[in-house]
Protein backbone atom coordinates (compact mmCIF):
# COMPACT_ATOMS: atom_id res chain seq x y z
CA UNK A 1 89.46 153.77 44.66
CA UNK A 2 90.06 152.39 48.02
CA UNK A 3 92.87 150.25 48.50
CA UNK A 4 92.97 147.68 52.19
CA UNK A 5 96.07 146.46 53.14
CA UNK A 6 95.89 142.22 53.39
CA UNK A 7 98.01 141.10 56.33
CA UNK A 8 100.24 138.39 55.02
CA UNK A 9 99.05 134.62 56.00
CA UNK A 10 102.63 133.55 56.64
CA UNK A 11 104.73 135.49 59.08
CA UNK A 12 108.56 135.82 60.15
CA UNK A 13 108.13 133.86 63.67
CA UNK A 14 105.41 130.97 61.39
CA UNK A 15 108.04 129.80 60.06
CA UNK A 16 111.20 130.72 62.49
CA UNK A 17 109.33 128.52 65.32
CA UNK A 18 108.90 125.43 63.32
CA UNK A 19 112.28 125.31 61.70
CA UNK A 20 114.02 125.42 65.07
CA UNK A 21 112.06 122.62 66.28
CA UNK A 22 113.19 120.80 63.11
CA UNK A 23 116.89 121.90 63.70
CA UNK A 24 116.71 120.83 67.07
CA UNK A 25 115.52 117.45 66.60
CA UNK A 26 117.94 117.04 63.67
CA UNK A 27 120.53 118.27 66.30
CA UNK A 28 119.25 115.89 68.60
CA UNK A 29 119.56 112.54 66.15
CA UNK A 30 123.04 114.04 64.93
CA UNK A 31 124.48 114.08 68.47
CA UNK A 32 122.67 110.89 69.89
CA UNK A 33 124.23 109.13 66.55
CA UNK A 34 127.41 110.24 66.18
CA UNK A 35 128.72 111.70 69.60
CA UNK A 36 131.48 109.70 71.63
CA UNK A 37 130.39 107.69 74.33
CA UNK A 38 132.96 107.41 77.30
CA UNK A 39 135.85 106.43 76.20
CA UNK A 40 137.05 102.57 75.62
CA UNK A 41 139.73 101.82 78.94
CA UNK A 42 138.16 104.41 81.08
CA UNK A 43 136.59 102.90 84.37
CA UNK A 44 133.11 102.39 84.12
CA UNK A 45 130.87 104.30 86.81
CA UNK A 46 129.45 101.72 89.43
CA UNK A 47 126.08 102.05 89.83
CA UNK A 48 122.64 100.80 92.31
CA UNK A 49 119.54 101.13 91.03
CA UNK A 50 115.84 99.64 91.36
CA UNK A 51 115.71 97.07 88.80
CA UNK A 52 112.95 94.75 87.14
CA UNK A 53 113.35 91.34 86.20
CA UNK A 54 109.80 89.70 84.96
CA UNK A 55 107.73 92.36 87.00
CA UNK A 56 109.84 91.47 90.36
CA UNK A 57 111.58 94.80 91.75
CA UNK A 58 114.97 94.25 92.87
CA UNK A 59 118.13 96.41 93.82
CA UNK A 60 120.87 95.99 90.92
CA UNK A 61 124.61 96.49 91.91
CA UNK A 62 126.95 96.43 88.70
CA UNK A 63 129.57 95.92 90.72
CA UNK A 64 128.01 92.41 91.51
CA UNK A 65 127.21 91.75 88.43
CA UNK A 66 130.94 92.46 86.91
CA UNK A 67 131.92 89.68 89.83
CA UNK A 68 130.28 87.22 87.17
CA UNK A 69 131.84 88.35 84.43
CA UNK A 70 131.58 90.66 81.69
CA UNK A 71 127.96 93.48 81.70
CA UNK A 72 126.51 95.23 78.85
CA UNK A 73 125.08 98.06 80.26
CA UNK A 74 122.62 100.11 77.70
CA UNK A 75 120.62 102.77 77.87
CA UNK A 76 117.66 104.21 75.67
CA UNK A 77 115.55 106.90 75.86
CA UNK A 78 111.86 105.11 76.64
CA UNK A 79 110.34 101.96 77.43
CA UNK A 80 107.03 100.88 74.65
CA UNK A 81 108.22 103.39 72.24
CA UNK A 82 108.72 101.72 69.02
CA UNK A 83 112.50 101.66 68.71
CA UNK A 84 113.81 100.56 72.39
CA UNK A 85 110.58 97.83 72.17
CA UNK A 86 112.64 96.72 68.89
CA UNK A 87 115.92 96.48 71.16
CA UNK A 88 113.91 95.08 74.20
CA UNK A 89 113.11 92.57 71.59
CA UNK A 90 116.43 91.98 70.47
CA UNK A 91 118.26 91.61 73.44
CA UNK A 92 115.59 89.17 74.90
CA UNK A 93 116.14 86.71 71.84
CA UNK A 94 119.99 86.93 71.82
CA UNK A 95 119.91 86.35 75.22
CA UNK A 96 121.18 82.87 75.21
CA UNK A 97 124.22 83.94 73.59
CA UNK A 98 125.26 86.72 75.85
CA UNK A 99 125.19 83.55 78.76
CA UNK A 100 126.89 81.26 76.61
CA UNK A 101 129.75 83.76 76.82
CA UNK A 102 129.14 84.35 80.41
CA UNK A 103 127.90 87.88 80.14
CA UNK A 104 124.57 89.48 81.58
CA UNK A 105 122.34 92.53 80.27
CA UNK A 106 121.17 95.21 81.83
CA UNK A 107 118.67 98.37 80.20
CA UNK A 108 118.46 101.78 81.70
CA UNK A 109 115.75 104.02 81.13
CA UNK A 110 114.89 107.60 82.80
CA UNK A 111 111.25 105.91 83.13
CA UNK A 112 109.50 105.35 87.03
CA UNK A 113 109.95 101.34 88.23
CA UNK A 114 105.93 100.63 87.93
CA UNK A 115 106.25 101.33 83.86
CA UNK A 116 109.55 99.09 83.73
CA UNK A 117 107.70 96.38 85.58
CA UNK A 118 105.47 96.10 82.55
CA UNK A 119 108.04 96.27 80.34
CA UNK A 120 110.01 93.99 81.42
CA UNK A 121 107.63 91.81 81.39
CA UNK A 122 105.99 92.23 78.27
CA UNK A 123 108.89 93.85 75.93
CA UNK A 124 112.21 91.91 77.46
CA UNK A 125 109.97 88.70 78.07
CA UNK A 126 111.70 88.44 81.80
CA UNK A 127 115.27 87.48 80.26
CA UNK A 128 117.12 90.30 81.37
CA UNK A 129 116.11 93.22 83.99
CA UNK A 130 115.14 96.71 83.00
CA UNK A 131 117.09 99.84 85.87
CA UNK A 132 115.00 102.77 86.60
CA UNK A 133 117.20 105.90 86.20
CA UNK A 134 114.06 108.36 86.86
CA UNK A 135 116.91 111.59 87.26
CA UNK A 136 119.14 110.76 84.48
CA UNK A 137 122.04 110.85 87.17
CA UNK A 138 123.17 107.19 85.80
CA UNK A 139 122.88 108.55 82.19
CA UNK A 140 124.11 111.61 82.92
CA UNK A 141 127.43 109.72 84.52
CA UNK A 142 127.89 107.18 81.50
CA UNK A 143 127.50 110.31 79.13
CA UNK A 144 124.26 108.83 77.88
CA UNK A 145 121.80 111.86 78.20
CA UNK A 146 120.24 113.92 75.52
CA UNK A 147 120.50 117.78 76.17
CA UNK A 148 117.51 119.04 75.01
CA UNK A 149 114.69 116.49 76.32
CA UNK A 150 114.50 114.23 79.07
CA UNK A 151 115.75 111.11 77.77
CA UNK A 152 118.30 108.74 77.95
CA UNK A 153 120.59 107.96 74.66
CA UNK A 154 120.49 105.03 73.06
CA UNK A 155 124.03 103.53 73.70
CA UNK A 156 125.30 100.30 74.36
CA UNK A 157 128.64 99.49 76.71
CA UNK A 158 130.46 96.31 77.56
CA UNK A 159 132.11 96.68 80.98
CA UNK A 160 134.88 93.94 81.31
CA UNK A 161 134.78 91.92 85.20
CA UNK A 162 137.56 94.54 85.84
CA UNK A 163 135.40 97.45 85.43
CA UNK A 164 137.42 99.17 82.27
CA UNK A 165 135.08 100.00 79.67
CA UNK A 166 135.68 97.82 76.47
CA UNK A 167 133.30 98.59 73.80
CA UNK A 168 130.97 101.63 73.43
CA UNK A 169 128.47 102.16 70.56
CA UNK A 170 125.87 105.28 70.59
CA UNK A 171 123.37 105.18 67.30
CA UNK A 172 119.65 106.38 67.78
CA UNK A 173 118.57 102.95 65.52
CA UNK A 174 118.08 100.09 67.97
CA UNK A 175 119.64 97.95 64.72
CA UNK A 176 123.18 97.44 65.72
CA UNK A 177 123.43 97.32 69.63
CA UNK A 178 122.64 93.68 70.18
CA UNK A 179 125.18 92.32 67.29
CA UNK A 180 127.80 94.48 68.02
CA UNK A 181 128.08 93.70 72.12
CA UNK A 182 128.25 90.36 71.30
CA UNK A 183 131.15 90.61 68.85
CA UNK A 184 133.04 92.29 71.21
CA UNK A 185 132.56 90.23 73.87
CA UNK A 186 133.46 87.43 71.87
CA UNK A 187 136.82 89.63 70.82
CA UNK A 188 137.38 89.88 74.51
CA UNK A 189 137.13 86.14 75.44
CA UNK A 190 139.67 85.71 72.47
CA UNK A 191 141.95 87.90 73.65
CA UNK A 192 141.42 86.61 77.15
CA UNK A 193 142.21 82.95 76.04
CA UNK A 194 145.43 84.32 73.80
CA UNK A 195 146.69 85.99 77.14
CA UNK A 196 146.25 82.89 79.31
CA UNK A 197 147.59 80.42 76.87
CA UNK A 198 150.58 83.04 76.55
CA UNK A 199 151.11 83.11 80.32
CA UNK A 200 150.87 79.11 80.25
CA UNK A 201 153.58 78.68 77.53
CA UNK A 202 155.75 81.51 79.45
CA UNK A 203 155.73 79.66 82.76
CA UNK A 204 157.17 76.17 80.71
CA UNK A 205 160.78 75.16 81.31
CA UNK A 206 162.83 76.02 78.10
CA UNK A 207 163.65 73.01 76.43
């Protein structure tokens, strides 16, 4: 009786290959959700880069923008993929109350400035402008870069006028980033207004 050796259907590196991608993404979403941003206090980096507001190309300057008060600066990883369309979305509606507390928005995104002129036209509905970051160099600076693929991280930063770095928030769902900025810009203002009215009463004659 003959016998044929049968070559197994599964093999060592079948299964090795796939469970590293699945480790790596896993390590990805771990790190994008849970890693430390730059710190709160720490000087934000100033920045220029090509910017789109409702299709129109423009240079932005954070620095100019932090002369009018306070700038959430976020990042995410691509413009039309479902989850930063869902924040695109988000920050667009809210957008009112970001002004009504005298703050302004701006996205960054490693994508070129001909897909952001879409998208900001069609995802943040021309309320707020969209930077091209195409070398991850502003990500890369605010901490905000994955390190396995090329994509920005998704999180959000409020820079007071002053520069300093006063909230920071890195999860990979687009859930949180919109309601969270705004409370702590609103804790800002607050503390803002309790300083002034302190330095008021301070400068009155003691009874």
């Amino acid at each position: 009786m003959k016998y044929f050796y049968r070559r197994p259907r599964w093999s060592w590196m079948g299964i090795f290959v796939p469970l590293m991608g699945v480790l790596a993404f896993a390590g990805v979403v771990a790190w994008s959700s849970a890693r430390a941003a730059l710190p709160i206090g720490s000087t934000a980096p100033m920045f220029v880069a090509q910017a789109s507001l409702a299709g129109k190309e423009f240079s932005f300057r954070l620095a100019d923008a932090l002369r009018r008060g306070p700038v959430v600066v976020y990042f995410y990883p691509a413009a039309f993929t479902r989850g930063c369309t869902i924040e695109a979305h988000d920050f667009a509606e809210a957008m009112d109350s970001y002004h009504q507390l005298g703050a302004s928005v701006i996205g960054v995104s490693m994508d070129d400035i001909a897909t952001l002129d879409r998208f900001s036209v069609s995802e943040c509905h021309g309320k707020f402008p969209v930077a091209s970051d195409p070398g991850g160099r502003i990500a890369q600076s605010y901490d905000s870069r994955m390190p396995v693929n090329h994509y920005a991280s998704r999180t959000s930063y409020v820079i007071a006028p002053d520069g300093r770095i006063i909230f920071a928030y890195s999860a990979l769902s687009p859930d949180e980033h919109v309601r969270r900025t705004l409370d702590a810009i609103r804790g800002w203002r607050a503390e803002q207004g309790g300083a002034t009215k302190a330095a008021i009463q301070g400068m009155q004659p003691a009874p």
